[in-house]
PDB file of N, CA and C in Angstrom:
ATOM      1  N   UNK A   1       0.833  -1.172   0.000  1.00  0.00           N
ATOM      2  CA  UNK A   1       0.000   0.000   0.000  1.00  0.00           C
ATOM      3  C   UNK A   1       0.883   1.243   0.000  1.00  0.00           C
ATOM      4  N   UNK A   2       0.353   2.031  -0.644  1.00  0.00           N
ATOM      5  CA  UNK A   2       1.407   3.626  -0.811  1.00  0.00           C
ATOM      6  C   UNK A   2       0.769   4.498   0.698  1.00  0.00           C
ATOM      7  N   UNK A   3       1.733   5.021   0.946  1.00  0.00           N
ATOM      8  CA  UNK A   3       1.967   5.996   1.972  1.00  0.00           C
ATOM      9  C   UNK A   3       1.059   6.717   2.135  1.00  0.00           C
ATOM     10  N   UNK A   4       0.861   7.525   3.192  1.00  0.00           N
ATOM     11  CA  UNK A   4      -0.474   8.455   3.088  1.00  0.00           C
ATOM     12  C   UNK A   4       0.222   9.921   3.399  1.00  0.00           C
ATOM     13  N   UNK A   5      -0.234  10.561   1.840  1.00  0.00           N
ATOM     14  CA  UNK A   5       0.955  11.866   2.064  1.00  0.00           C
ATOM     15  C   UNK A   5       0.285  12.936   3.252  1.00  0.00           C
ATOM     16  N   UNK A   6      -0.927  12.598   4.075  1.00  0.00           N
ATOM     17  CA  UNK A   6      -1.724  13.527   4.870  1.00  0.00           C
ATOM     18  C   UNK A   6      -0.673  13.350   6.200  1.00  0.00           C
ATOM     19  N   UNK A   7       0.147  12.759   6.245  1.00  0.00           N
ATOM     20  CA  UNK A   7       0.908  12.209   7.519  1.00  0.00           C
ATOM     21  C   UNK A   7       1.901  13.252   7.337  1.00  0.00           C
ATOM     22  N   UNK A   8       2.212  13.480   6.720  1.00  0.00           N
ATOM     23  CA  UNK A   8       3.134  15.082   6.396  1.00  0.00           C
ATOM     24  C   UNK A   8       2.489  16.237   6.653  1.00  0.00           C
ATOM     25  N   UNK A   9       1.106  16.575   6.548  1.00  0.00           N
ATOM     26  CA  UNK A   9       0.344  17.320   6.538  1.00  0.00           C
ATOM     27  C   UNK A   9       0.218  17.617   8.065  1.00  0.00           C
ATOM     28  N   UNK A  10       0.108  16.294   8.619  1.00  0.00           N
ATOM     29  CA  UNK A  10       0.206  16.857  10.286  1.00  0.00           C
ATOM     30  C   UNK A  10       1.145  17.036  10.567  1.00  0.00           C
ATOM     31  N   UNK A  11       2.532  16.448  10.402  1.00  0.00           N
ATOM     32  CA  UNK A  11       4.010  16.996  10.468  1.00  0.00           C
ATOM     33  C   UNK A  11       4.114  18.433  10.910  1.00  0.00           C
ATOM     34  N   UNK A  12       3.836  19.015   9.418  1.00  0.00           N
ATOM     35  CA  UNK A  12       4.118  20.664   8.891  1.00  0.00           C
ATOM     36  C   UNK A  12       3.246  21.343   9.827  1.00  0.00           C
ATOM     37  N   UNK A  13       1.590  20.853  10.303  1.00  0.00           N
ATOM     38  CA  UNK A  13       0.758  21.799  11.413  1.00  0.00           C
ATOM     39  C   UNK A  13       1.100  21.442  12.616  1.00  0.00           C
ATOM     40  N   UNK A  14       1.783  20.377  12.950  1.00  0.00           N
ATOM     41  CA  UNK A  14       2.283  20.365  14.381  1.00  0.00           C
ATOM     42  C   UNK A  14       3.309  21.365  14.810  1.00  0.00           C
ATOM     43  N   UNK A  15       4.179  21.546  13.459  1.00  0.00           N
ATOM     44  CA  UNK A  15       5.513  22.548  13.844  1.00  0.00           C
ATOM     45  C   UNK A  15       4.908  23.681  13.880  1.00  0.00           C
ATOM     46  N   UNK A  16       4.197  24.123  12.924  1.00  0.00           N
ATOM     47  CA  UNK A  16       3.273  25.589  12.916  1.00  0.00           C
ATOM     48  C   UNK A  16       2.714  26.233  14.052  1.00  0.00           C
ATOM     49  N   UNK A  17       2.142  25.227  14.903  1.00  0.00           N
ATOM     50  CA  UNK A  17       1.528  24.747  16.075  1.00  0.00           C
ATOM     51  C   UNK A  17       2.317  25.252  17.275  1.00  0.00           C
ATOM     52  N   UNK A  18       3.453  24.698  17.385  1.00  0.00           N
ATOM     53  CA  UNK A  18       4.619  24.844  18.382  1.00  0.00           C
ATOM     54  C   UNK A  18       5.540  26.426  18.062  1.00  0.00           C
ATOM     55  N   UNK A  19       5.199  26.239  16.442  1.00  0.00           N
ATOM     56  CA  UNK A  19       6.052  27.542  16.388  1.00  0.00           C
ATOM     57  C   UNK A  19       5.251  28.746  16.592  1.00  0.00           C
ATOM     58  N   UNK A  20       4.196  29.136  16.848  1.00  0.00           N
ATOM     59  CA  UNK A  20       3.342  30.303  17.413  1.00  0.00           C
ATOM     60  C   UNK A  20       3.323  31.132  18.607  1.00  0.00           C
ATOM     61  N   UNK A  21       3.853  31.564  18.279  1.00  0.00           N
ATOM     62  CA  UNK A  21       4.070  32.280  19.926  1.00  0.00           C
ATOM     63  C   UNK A  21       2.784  33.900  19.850  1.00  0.00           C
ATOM     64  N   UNK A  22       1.791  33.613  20.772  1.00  0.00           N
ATOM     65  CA  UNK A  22       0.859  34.524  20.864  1.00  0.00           C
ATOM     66  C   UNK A  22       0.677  35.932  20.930  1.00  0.00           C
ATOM     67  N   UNK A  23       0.489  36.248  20.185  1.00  0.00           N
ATOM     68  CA  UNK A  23       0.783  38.129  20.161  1.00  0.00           C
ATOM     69  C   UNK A  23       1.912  38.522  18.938  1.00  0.00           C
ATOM     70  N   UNK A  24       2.257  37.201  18.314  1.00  0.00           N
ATOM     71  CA  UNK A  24       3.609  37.634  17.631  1.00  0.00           C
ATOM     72  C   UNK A  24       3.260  38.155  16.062  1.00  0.00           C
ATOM     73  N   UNK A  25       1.904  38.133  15.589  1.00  0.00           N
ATOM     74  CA  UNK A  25       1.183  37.919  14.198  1.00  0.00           C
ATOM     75  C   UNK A  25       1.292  39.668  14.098  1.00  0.00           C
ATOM     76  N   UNK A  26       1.207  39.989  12.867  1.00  0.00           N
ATOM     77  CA  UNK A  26       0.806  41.768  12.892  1.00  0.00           C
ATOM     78  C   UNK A  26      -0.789  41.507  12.170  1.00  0.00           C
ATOM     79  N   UNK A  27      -1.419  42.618  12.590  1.00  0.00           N
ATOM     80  CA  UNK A  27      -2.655  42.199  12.104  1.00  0.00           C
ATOM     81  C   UNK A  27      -3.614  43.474  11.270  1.00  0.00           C
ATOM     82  N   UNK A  28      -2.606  44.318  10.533  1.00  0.00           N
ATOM     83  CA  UNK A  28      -3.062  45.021   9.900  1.00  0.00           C
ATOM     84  C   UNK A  28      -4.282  45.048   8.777  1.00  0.00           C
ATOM     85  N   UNK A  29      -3.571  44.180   8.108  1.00  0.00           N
ATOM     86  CA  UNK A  29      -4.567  43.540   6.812  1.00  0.00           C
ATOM     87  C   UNK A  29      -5.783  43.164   7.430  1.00  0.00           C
ATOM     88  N   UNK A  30      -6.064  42.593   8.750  1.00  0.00           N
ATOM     89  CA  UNK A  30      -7.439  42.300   9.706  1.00  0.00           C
ATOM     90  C   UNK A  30      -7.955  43.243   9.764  1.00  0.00           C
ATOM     91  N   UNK A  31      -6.952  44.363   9.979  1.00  0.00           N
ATOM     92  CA  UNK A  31      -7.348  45.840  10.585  1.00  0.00           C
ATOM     93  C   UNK A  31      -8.271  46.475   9.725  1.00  0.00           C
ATOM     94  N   UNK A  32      -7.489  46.668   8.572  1.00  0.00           N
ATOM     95  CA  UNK A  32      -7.864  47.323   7.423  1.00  0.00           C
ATOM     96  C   UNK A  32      -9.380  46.251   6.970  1.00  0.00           C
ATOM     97  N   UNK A  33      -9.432  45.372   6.777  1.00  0.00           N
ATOM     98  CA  UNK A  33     -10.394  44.938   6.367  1.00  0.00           C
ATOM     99  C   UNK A  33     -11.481  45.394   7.309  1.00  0.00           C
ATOM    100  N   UNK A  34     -11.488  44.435   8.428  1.00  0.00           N
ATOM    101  CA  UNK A  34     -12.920  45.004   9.308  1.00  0.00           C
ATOM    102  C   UNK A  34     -12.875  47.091   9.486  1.00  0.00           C
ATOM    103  N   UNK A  35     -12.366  47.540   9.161  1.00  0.00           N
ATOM    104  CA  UNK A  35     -12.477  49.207   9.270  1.00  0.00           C
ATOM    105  C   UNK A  35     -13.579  49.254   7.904  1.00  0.00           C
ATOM    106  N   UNK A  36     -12.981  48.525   7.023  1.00  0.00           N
ATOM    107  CA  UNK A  36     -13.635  48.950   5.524  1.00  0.00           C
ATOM    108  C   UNK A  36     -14.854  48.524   5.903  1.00  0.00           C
ATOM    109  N   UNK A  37     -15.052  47.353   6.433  1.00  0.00           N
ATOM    110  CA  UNK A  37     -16.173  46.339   6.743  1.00  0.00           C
ATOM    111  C   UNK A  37     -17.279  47.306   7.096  1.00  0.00           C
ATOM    112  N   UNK A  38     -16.945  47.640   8.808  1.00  0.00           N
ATOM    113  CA  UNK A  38     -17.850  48.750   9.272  1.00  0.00           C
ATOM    114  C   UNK A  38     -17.923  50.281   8.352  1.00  0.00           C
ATOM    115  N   UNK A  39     -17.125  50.537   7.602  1.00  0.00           N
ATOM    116  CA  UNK A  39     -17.308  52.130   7.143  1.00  0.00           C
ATOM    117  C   UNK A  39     -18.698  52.005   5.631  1.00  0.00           C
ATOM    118  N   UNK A  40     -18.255  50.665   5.296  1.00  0.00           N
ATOM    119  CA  UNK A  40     -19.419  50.073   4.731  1.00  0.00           C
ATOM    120  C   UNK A  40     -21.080  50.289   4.814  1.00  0.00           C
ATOM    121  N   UNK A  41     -20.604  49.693   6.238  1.00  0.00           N
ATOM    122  CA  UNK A  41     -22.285  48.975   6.829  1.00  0.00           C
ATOM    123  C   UNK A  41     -23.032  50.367   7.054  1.00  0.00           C
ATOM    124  N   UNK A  42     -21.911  51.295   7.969  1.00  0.00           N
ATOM    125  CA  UNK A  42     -22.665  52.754   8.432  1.00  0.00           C
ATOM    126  C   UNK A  42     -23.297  53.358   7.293  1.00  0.00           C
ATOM    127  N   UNK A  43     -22.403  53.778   6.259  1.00  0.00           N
ATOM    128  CA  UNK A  43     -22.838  54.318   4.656  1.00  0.00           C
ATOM    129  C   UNK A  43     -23.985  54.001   4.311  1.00  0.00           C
ATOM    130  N   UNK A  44     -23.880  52.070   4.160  1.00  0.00           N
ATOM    131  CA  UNK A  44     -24.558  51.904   3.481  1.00  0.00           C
ATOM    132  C   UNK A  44     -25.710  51.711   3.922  1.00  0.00           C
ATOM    133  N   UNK A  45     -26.329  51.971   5.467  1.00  0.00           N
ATOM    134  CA  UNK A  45     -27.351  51.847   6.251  1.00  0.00           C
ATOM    135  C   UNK A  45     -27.631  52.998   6.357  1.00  0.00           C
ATOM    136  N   UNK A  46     -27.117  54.409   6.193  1.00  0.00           N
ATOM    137  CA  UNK A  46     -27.752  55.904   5.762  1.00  0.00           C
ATOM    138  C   UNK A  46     -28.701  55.838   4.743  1.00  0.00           C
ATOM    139  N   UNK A  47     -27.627  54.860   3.761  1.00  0.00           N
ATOM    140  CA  UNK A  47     -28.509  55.210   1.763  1.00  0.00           C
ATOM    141  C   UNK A  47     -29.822  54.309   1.723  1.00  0.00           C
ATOM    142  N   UNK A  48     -29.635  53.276   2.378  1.00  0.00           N
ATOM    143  CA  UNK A  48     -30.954  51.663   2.540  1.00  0.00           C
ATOM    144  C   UNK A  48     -31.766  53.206   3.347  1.00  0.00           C
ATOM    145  N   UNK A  49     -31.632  53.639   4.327  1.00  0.00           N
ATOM    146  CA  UNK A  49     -32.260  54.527   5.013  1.00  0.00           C
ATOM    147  C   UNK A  49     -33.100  55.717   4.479  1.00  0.00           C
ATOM    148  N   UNK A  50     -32.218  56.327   3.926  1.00  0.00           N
ATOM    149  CA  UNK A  50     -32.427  57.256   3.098  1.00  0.00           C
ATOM    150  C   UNK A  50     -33.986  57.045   1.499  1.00  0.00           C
ATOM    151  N   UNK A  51     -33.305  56.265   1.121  1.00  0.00           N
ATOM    152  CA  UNK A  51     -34.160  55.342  -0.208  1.00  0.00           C
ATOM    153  C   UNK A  51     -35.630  55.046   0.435  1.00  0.00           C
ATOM    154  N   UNK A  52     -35.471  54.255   1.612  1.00  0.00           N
ATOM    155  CA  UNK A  52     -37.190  53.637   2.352  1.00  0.00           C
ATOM    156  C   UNK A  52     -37.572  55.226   2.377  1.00  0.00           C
ATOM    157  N   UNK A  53     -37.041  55.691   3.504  1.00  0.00           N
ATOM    158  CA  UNK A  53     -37.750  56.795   3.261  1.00  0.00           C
ATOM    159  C   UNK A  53     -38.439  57.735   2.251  1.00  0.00           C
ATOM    160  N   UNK A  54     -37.566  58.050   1.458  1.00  0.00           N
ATOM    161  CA  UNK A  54     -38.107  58.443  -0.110  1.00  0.00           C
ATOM    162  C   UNK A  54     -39.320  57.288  -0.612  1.00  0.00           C
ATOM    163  N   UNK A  55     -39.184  56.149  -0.263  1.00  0.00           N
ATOM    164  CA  UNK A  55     -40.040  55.641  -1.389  1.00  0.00           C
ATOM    165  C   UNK A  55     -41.336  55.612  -0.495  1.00  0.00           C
ATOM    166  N   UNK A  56     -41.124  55.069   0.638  1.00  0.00           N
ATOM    167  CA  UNK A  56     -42.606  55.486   1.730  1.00  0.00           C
ATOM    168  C   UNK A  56     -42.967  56.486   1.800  1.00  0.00           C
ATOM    169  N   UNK A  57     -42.670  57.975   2.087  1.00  0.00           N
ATOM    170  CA  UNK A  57     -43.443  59.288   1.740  1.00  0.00           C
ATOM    171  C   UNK A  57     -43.767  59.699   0.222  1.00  0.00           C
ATOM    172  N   UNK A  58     -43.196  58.933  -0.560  1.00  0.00           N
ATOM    173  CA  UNK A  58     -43.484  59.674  -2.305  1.00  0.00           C
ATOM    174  C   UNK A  58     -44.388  58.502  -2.456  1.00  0.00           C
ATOM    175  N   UNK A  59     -44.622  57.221  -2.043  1.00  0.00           N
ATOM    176  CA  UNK A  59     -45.702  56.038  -2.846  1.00  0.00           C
ATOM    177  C   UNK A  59     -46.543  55.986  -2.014  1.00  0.00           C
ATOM    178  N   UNK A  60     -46.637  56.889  -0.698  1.00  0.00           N
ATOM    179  CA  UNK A  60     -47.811  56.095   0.167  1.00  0.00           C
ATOM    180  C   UNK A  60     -49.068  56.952  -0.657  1.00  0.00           C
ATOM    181  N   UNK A  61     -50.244  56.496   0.074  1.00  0.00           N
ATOM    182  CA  UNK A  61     -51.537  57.161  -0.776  1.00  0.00           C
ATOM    183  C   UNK A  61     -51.572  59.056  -0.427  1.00  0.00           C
ATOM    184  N   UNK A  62     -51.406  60.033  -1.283  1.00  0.00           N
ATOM    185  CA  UNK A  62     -51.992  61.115  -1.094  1.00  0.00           C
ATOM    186  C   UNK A  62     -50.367  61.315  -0.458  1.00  0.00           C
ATOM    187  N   UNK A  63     -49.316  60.960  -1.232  1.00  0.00           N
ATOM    188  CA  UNK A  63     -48.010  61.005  -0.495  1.00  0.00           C
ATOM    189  C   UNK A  63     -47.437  61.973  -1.672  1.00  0.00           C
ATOM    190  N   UNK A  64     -46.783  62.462  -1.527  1.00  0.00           N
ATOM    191  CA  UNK A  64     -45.731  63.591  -2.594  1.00  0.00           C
ATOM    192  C   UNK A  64     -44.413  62.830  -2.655  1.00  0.00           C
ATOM    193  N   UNK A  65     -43.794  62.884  -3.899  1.00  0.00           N
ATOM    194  CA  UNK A  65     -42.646  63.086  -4.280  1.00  0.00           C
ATOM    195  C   UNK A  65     -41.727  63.781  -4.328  1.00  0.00           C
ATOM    196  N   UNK A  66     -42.392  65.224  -4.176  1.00  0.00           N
ATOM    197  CA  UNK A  66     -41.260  66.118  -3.651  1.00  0.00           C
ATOM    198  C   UNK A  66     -40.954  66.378  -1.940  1.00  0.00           C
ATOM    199  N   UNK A  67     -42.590  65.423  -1.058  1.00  0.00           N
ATOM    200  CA  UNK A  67     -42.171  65.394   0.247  1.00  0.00           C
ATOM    201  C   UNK A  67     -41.184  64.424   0.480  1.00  0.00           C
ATOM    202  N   UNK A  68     -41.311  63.619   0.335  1.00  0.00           N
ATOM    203  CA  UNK A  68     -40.031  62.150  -0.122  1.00  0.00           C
ATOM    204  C   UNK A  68     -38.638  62.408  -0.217  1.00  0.00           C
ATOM    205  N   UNK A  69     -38.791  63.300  -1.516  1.00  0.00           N
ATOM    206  CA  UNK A  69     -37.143  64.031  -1.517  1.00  0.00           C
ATOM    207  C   UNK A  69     -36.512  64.730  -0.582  1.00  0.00           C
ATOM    208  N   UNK A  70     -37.145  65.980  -0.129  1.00  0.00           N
ATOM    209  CA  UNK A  70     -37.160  66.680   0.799  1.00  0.00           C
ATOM    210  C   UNK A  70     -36.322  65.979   2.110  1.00  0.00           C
ATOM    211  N   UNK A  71     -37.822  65.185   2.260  1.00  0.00           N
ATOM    212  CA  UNK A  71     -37.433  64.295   3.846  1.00  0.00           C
ATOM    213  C   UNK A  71     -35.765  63.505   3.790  1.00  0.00           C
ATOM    214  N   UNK A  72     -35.827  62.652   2.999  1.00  0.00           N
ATOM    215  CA  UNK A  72     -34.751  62.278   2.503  1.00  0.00           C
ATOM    216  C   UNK A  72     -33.232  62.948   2.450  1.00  0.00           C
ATOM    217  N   UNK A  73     -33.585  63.837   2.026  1.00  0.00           N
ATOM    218  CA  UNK A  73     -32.086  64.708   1.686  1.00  0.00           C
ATOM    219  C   UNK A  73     -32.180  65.091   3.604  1.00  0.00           C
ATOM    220  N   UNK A  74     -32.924  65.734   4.009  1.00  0.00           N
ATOM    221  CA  UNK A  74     -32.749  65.670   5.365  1.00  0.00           C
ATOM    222  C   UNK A  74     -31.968  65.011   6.200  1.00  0.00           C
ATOM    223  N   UNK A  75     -32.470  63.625   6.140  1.00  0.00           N
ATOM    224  CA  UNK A  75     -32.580  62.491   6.596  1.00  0.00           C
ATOM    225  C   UNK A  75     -30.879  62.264   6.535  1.00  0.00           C
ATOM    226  N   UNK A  76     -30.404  62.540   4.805  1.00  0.00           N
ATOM    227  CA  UNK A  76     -28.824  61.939   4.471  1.00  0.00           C
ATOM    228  C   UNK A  76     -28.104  63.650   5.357  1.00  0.00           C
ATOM    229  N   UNK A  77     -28.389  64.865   5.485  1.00  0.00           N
ATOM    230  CA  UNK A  77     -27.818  65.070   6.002  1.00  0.00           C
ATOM    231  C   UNK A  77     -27.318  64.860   7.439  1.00  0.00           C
ATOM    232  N   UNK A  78     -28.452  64.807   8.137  1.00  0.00           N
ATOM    233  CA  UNK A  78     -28.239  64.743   9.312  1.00  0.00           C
ATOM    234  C   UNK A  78     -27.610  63.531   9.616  1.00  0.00           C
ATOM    235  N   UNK A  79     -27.658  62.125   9.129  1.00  0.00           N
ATOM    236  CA  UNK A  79     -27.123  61.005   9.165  1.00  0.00           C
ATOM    237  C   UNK A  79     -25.260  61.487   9.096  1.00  0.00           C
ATOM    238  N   UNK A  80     -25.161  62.197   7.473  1.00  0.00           N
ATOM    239  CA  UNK A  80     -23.766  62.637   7.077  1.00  0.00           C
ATOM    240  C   UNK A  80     -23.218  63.022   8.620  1.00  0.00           C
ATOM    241  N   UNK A  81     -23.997  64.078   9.646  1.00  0.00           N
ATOM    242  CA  UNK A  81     -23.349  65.069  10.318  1.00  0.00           C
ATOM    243  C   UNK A  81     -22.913  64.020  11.715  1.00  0.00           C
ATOM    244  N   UNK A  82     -23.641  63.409  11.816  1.00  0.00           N
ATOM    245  CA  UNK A  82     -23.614  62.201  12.686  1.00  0.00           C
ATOM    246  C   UNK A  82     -23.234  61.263  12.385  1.00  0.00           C
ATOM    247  N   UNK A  83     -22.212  60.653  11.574  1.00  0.00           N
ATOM    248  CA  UNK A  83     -21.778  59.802  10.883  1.00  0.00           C
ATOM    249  C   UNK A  83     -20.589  59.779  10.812  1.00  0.00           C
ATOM    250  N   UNK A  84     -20.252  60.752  10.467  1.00  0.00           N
ATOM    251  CA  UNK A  84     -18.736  61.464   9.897  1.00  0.00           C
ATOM    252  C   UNK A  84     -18.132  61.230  10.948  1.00  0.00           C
ATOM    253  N   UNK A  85     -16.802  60.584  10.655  1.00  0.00           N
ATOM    254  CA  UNK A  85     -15.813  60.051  11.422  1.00  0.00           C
ATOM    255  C   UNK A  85     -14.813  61.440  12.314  1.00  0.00           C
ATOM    256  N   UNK A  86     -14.880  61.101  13.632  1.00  0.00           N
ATOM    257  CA  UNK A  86     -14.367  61.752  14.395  1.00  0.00           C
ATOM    258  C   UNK A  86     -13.114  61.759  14.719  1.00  0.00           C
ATOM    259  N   UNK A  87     -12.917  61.812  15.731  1.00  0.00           N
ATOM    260  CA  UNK A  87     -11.008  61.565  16.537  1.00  0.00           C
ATOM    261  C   UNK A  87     -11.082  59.736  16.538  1.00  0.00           C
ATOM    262  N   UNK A  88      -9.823  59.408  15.638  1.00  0.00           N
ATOM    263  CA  UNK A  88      -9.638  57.979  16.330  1.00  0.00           C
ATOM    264  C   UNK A  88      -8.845  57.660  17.336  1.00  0.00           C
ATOM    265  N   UNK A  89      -9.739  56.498  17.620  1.00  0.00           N
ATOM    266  CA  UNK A  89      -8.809  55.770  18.977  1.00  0.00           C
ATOM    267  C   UNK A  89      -7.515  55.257  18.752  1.00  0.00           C
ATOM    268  N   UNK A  90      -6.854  54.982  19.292  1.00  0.00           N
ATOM    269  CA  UNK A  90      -5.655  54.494  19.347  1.00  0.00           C
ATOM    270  C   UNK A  90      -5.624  52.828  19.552  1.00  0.00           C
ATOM    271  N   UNK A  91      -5.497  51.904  18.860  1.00  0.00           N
ATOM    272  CA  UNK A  91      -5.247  50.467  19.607  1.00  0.00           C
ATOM    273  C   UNK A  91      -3.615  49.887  19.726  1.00  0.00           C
TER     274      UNK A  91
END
């Protein structure tokens, strides 16, 4: 019977394993990702925000389209003013 090359496979993660010493990783690229992640979600939960609104005051019955807009643009400013990134923390 031929060898089972997965027996190497634990080899190489056992040393990986031993060779880790905790705290030693840099974790920028983590960093950077989850920052983008959240700068995302906030944005993009203004505009999802923004949009319902517009489309519930301009489609409801006896509703305006220019109240819709109105409300809306409101809505993205005040979100913008409250949104907008402040002093960062330090980690």
């Amino acid at each position: 019977m031929a060898d089972h090359p997965h027996d190497t496979l634990h080899d190489a993660a056992d040393h990986d394993a031993e060779a880790y010493v905790h705290g030693s990783m840099t974790i920028e690229e983590q960093s950077a990702t989850w920052s983008l992640f959240m700068t995302l979600a906030k944005w993009g939960s203004l505009v999802v925000a923004c949009i319902l609104l517009f489309l519930v005051l301009a489609f409801q019955p006896d509703g305006s389209i220019f109240a819709g807009f109105i409300a809306a643009v409101v809505m993205g400013v005040a979100g913008f003013m409250f949104l907008k990134s402040g002093k960062k923390a330090e980690h």
